[in-house]
N, C-alpha and C. Protein backbone atom coordinates (compact mmCIF):
# COMPACT_ATOMS: atom_id res chain seq x y z
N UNK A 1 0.82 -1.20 0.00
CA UNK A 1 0.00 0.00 0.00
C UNK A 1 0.86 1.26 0.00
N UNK A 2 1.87 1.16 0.60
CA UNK A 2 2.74 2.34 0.59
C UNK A 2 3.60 3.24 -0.58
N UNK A 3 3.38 2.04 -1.34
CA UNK A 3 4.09 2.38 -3.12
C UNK A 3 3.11 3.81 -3.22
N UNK A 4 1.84 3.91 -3.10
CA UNK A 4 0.90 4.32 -3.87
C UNK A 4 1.08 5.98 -2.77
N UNK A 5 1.98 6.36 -1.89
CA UNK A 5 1.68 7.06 -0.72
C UNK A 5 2.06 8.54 -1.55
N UNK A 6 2.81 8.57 -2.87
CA UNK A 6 2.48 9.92 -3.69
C UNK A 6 1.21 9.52 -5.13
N UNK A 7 0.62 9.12 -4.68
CA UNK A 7 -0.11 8.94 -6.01
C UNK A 7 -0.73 10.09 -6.47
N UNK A 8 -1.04 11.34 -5.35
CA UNK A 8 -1.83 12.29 -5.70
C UNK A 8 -0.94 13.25 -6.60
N UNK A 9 0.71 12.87 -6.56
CA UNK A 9 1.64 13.96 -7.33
C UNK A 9 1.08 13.49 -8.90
N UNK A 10 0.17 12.73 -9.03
CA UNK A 10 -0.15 12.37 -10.55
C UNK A 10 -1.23 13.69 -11.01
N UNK A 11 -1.39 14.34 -9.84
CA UNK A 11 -2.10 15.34 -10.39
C UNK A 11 -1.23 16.82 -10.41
N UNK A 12 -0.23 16.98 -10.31
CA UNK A 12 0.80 17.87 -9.81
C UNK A 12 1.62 18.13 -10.91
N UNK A 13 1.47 19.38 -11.53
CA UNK A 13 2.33 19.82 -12.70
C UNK A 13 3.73 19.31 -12.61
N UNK A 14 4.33 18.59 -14.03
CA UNK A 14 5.35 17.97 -13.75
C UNK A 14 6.49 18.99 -13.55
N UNK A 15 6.53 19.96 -14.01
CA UNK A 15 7.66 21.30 -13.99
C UNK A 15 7.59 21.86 -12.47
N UNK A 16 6.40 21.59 -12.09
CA UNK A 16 6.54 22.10 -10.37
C UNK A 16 7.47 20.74 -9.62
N UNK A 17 7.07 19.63 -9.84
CA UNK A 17 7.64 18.48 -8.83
C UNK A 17 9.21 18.37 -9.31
N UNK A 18 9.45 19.21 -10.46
CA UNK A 18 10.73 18.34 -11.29
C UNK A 18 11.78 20.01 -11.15
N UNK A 19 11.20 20.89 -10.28
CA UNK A 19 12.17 21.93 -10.35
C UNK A 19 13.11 21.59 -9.22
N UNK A 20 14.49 21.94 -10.19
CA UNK A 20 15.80 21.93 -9.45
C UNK A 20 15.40 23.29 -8.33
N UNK A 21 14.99 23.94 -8.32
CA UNK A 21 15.23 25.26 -7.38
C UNK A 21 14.31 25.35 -5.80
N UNK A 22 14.41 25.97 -5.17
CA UNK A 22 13.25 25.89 -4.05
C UNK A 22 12.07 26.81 -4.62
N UNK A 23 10.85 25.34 -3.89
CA UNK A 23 9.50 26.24 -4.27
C UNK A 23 9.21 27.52 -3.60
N UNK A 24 8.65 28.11 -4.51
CA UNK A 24 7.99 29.56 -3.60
C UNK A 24 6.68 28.99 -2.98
N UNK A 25 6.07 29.74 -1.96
CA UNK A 25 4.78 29.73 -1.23
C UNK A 25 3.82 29.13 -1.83
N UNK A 26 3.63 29.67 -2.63
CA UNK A 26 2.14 29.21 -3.75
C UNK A 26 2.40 27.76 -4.79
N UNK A 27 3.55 27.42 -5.09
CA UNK A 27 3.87 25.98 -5.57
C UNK A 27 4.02 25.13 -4.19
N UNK A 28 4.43 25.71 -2.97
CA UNK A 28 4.49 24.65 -2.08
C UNK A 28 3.27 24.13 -1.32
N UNK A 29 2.35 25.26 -1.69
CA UNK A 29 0.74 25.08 -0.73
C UNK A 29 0.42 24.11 -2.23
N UNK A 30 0.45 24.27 -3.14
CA UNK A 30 0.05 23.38 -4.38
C UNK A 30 0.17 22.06 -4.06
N UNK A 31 1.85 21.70 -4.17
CA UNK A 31 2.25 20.33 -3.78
C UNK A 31 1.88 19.65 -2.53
N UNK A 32 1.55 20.53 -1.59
CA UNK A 32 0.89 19.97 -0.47
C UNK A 32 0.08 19.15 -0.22
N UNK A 33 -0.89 19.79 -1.84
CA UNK A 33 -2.32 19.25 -2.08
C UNK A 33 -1.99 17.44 -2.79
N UNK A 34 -1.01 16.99 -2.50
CA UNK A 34 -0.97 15.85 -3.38
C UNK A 34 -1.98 15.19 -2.39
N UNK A 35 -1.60 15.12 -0.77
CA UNK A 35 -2.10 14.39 0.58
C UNK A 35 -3.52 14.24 -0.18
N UNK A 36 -4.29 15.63 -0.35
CA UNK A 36 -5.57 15.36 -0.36
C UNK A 36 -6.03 14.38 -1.97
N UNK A 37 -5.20 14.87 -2.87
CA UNK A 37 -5.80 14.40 -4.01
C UNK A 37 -5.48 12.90 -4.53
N UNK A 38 -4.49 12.39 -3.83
CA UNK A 38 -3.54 11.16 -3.34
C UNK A 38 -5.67 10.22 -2.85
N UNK A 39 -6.09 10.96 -1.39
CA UNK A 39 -6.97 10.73 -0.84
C UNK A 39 -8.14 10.37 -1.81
N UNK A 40 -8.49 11.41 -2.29
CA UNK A 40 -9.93 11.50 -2.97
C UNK A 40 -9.55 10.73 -4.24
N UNK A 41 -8.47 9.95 -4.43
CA UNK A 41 -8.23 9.21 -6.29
C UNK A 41 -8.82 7.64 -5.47
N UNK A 42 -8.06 7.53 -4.18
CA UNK A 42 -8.23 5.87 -3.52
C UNK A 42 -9.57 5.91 -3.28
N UNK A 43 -10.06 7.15 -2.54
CA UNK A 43 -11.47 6.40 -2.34
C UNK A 43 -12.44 6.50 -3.58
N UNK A 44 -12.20 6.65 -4.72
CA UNK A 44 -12.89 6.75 -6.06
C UNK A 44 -12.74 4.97 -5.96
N UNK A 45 -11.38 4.76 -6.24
CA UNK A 45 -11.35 3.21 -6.05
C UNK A 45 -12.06 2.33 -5.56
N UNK A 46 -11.91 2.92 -3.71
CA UNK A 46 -12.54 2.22 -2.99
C UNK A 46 -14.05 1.75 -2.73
N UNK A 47 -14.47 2.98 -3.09
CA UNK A 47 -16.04 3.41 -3.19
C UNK A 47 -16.61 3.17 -4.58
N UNK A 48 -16.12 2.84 -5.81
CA UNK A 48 -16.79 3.14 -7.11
C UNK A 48 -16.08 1.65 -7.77
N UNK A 49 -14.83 1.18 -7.32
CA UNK A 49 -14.32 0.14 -7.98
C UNK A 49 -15.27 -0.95 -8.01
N UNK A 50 -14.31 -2.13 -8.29
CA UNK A 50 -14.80 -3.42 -8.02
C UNK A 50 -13.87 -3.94 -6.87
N UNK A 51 -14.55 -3.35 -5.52
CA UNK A 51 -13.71 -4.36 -4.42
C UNK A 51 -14.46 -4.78 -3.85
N UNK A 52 -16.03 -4.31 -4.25
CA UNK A 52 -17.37 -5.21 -2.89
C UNK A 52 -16.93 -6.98 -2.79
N UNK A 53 -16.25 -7.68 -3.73
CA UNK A 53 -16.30 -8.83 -3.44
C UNK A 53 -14.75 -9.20 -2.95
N UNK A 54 -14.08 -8.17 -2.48
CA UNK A 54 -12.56 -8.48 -2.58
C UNK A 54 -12.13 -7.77 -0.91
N UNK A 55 -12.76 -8.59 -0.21
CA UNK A 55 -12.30 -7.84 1.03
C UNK A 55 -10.87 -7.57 1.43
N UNK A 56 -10.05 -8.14 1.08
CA UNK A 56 -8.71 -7.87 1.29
C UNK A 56 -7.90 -6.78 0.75
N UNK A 57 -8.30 -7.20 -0.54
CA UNK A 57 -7.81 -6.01 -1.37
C UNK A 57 -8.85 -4.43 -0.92
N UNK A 58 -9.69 -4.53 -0.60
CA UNK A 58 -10.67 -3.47 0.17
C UNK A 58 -9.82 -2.84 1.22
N UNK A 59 -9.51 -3.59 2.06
CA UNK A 59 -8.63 -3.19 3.27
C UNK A 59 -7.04 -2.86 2.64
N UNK A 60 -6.29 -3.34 1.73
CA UNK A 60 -5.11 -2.78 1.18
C UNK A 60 -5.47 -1.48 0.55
N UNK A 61 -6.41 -1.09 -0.12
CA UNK A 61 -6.83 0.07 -0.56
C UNK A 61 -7.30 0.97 0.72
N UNK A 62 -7.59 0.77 1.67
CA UNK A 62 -7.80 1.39 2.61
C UNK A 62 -6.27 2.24 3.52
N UNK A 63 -5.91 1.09 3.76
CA UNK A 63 -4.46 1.40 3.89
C UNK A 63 -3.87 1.58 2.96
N UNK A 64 -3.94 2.08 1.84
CA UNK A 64 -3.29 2.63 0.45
C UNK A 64 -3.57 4.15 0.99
N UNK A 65 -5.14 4.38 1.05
CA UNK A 65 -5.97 5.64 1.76
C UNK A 65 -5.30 6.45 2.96
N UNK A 66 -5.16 6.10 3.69
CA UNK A 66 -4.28 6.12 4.92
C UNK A 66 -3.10 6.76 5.06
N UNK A 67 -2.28 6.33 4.08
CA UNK A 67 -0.74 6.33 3.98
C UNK A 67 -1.53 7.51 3.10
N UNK A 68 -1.62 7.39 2.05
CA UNK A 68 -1.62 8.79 0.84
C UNK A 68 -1.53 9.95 1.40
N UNK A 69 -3.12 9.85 2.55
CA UNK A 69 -3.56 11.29 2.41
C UNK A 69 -2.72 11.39 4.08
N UNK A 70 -2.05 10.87 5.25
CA UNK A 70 -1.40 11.28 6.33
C UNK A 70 0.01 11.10 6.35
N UNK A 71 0.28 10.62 5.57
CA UNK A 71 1.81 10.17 5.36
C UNK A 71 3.38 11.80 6.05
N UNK A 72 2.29 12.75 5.24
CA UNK A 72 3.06 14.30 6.24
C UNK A 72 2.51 14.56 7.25
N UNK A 73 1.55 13.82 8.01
CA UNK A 73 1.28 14.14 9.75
C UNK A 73 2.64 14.21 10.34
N UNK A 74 2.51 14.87 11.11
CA UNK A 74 3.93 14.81 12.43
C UNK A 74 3.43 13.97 13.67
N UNK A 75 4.35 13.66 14.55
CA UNK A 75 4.27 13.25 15.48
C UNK A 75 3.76 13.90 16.80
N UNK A 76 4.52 15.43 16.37
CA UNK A 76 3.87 16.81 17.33
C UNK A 76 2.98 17.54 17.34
N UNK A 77 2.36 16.79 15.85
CA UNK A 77 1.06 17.42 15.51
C UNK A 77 0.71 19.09 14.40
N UNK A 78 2.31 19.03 14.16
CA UNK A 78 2.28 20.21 13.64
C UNK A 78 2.45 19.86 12.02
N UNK A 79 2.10 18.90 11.68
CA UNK A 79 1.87 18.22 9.60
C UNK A 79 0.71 18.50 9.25
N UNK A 80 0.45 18.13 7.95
CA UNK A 80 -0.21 18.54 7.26
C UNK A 80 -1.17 17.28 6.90
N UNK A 81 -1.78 17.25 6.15
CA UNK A 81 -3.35 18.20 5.85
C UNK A 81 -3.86 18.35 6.98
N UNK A 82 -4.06 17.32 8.00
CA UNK A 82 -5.14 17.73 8.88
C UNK A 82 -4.64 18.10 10.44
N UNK A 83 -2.97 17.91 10.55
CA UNK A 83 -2.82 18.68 11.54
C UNK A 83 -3.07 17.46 12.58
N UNK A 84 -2.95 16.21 12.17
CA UNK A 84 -2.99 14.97 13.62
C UNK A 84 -2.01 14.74 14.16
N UNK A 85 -1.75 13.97 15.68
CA UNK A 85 -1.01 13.97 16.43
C UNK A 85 -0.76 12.94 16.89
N UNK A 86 0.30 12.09 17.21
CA UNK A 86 0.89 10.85 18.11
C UNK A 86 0.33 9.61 17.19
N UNK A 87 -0.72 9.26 18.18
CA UNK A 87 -1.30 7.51 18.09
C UNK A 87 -2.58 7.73 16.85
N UNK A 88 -3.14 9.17 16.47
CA UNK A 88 -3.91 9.66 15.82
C UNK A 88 -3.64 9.01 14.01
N UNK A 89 -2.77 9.69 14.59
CA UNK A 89 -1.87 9.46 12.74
C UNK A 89 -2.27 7.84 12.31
N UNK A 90 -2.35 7.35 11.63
CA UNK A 90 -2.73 5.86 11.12
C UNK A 90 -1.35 5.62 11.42
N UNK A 91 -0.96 3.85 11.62
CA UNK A 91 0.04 3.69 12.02
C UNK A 91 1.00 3.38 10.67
N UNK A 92 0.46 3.12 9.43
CA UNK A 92 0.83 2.91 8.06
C UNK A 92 1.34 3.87 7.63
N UNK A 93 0.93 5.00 7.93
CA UNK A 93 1.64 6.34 7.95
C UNK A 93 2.47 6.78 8.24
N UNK A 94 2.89 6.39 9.56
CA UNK A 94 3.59 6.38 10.54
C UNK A 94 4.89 5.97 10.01
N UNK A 95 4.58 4.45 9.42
CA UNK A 95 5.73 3.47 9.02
C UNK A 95 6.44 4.91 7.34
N UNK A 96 5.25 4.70 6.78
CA UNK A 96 5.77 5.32 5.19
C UNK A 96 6.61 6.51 5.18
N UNK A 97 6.26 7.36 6.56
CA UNK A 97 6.82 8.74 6.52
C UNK A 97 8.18 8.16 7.34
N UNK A 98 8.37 8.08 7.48
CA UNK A 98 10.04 7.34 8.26
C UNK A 98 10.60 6.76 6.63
N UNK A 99 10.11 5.52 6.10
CA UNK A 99 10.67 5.67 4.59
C UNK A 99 10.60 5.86 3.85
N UNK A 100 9.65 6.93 3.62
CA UNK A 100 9.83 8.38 2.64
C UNK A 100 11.14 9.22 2.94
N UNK A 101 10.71 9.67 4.28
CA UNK A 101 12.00 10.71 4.41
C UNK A 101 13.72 10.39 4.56
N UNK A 102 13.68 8.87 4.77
CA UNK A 102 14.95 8.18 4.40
C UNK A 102 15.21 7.87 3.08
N UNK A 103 14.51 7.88 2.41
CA UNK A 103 14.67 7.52 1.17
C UNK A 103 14.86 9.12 0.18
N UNK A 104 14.36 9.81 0.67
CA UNK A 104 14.44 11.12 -0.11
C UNK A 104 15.93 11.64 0.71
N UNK A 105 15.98 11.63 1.78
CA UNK A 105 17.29 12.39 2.26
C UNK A 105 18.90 11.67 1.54
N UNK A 106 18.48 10.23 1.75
CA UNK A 106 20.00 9.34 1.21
C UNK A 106 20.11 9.42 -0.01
N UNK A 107 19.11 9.96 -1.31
CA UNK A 107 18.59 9.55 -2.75
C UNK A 107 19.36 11.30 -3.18
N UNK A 108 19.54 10.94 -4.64
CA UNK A 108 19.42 12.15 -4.81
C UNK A 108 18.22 12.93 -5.84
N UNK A 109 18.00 14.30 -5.67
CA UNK A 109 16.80 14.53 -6.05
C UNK A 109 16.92 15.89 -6.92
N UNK A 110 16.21 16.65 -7.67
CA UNK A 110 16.69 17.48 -8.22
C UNK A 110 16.62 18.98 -7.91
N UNK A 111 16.47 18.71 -6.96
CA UNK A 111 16.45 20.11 -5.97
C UNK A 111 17.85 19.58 -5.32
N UNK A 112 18.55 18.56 -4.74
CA UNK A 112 19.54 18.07 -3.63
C UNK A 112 19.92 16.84 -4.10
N UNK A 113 21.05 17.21 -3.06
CA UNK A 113 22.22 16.07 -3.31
C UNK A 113 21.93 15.50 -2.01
N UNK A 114 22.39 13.83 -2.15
CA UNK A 114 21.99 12.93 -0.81
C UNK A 114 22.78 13.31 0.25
N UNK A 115 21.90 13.13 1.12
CA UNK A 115 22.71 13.49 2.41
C UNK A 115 23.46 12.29 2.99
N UNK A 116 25.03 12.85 3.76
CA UNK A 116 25.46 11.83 4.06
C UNK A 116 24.97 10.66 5.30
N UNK A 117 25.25 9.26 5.19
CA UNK A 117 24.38 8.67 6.20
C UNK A 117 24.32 9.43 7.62
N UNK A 118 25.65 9.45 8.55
CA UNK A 118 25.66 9.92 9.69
C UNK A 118 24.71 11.41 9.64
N UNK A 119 24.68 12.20 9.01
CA UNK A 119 23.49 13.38 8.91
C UNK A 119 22.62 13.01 9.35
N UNK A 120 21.73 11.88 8.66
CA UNK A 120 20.45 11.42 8.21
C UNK A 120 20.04 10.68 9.27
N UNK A 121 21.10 10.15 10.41
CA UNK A 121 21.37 9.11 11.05
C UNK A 121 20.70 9.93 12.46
N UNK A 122 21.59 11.19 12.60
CA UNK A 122 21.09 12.21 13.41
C UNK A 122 20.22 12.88 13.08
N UNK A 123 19.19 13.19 12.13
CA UNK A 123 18.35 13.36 11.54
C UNK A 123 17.05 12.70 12.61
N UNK A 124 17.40 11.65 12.31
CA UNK A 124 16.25 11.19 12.93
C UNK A 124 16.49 11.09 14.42
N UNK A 125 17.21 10.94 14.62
CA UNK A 125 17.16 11.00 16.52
C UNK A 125 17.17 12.02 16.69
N UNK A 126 17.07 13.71 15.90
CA UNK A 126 16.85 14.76 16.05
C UNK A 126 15.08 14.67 16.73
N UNK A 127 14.66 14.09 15.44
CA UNK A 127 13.25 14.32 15.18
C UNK A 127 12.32 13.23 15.52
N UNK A 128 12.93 12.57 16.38
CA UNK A 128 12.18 11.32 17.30
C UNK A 128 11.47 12.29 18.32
N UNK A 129 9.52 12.19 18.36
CA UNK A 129 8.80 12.50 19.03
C UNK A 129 8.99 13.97 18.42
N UNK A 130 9.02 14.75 17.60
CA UNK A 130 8.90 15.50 16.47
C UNK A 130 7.90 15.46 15.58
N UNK A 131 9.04 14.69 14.20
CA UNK A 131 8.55 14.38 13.39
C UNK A 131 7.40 13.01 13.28
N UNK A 132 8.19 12.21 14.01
CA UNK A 132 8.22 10.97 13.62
C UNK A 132 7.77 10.55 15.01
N UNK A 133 7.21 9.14 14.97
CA UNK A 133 6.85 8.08 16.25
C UNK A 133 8.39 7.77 17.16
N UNK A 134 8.19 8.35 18.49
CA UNK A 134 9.57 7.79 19.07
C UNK A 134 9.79 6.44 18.84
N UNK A 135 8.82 5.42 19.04
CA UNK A 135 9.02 3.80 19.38
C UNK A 135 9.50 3.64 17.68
N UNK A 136 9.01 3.89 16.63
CA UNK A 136 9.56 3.58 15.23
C UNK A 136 10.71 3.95 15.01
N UNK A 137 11.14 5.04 15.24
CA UNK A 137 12.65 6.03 15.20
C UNK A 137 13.65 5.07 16.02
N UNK A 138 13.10 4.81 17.36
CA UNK A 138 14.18 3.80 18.00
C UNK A 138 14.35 2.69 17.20
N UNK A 139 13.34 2.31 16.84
CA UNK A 139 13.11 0.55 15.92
C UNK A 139 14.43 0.79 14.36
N UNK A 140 13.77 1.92 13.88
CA UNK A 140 15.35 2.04 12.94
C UNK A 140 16.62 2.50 13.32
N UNK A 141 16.88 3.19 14.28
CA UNK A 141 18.26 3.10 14.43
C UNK A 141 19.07 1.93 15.35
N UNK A 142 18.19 1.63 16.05
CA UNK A 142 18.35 0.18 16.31
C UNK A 142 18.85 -0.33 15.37
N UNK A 143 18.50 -0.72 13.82
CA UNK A 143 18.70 -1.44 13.14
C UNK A 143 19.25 -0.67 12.24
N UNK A 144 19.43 0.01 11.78
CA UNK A 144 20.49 0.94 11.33
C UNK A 144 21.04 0.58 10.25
N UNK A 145 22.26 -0.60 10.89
CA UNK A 145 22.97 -1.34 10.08
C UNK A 145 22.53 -2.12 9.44
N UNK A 146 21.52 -2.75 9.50
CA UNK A 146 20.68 -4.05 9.26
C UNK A 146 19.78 -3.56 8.07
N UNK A 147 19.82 -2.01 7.41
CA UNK A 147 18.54 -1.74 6.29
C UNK A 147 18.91 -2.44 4.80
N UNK A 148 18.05 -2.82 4.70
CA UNK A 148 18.57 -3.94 3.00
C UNK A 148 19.07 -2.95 2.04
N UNK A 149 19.84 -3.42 0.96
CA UNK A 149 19.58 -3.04 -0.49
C UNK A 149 20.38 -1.47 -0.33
N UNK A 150 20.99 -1.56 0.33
CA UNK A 150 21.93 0.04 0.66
C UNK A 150 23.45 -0.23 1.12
N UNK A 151 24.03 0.80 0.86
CA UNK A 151 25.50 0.50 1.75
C UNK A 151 25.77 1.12 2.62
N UNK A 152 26.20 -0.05 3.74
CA UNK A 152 25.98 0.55 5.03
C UNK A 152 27.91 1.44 5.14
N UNK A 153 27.78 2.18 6.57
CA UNK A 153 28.27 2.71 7.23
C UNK A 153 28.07 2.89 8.48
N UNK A 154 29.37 2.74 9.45
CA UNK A 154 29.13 3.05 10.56
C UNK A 154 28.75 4.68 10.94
N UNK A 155 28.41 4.79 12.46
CA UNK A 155 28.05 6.00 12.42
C UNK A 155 29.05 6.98 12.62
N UNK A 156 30.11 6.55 12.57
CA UNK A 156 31.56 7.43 12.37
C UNK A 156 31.59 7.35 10.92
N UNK A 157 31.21 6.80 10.09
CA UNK A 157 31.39 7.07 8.46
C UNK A 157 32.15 5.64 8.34
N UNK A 158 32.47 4.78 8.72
CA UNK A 158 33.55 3.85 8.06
C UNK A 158 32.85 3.01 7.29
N UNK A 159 33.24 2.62 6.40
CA UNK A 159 32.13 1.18 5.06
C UNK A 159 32.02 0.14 6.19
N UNK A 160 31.15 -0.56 5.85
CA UNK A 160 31.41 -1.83 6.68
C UNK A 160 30.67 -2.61 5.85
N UNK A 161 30.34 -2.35 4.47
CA UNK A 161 29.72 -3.13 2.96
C UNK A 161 28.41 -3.29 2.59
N UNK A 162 27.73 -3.67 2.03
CA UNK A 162 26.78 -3.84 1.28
C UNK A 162 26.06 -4.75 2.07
N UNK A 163 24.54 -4.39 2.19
CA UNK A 163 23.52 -5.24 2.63
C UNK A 163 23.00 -5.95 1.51
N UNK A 164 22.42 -7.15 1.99
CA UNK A 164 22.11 -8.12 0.95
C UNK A 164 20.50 -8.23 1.03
C-alpha cells in the first residue's frame, strides 16, 4: 500500500515536482495538495471500484488511503493536511513517513544532493517524538545497520559493505 503514498503527485504539474530550485509559497501550498488528491483518487477506487467482493484487497486500498492522504502528519502534531497527532496518525503512515524521508534524504533529487548517512542518522534522533513516532525512530536506528539493499556505514562514516 505504501508504493501508492504519492499517487496524488499524478495530479501535480510535472515542472513544479521536477524543479531543481526551491518552491515559492504558492507551488508549495500546491504540492501539499498531493495528501488530499492522493486521498480523494483511492477512495474513487474504494467506493466506485470493483472491491465489494474483494475484502482484502478493500482493506489494502484502505491502507493505500491512509498512507496517501497522512503520510506528512507529524508526530507533534504540527503536519499537514489535517494537523494529527501521536497515536492519531494511522500507524501505516507512521511506518511510510520514516521511509519516505529516508529515502528522499539518502537519494538524490533534483532540488539536492543525498545526504550523508551519519546526517540522516542524526536526523532522525533529532526528530524522534517531532517528526516521527519515538518507538519507530528507536526501531530504525536500532537497526540501522541491518537496512537492505543500501551501503551501510558506521556511524563514524567507516564502510562496513553492502547489505544483501
Amino acid at each position: 500500500a505504501s508504493v501508492a503514498h504519492d499517487i496524488g503527485k499524478a495530479a501535480i504539474a510535472r515542472e513544479i515536482l521536477l524543479k531543481p530550485d526551491r518552491l515559492n509559497s504558492a507551488e508549495y501550498a500546491y504540492v501539499r495538495g498531493h495528501t488530499e488528491r492522493g486521498r480523494d483518487m483511492l477512495e474513487t477506487v474504494i467506493h466506485h471500484g470493483q472491491l465489494a467482493h474483494a475484502p482484502s484487497a478493500r482493506r489494502l486500498f484502505a491502507h493505500a488511503l491512509d498512507i496517501a492522504w497522512c503520510h506528512h502528519e507529524r508526530w507533534d502534531g504540527t503536519g499537514y493536511p489535517r494537523g494529527l497527532a501521536g497515536a492519531d496518525i494511522p500507524l501505516a503512515a507512521r511506518l511510510t513517513a520514516i521511509a519516505d524521508v529516508l529515502d528522499a534524504l539518502l537519494s538524490r533529487r533534483p532540488y539536492k544532493d543525498p545526504w550523508p548517512e551519519q546526517q540522516v542518522f542524526s536526523y532522525f534522533r533529532e526528530q524522534r517524538g517531532r517528526q516521527f513516532d519515538p518507538n519507530l525512530v528507536d526501531l530504525l536506528l536500532e537497526n540501522w545497520h541491518n537496512r537492505p539493499f543500501v551501503e551501510t556505514q558506521d556511524v563514524a562514516g567507516a564502510r562496513t559493505g553492502t547489505a544483501d
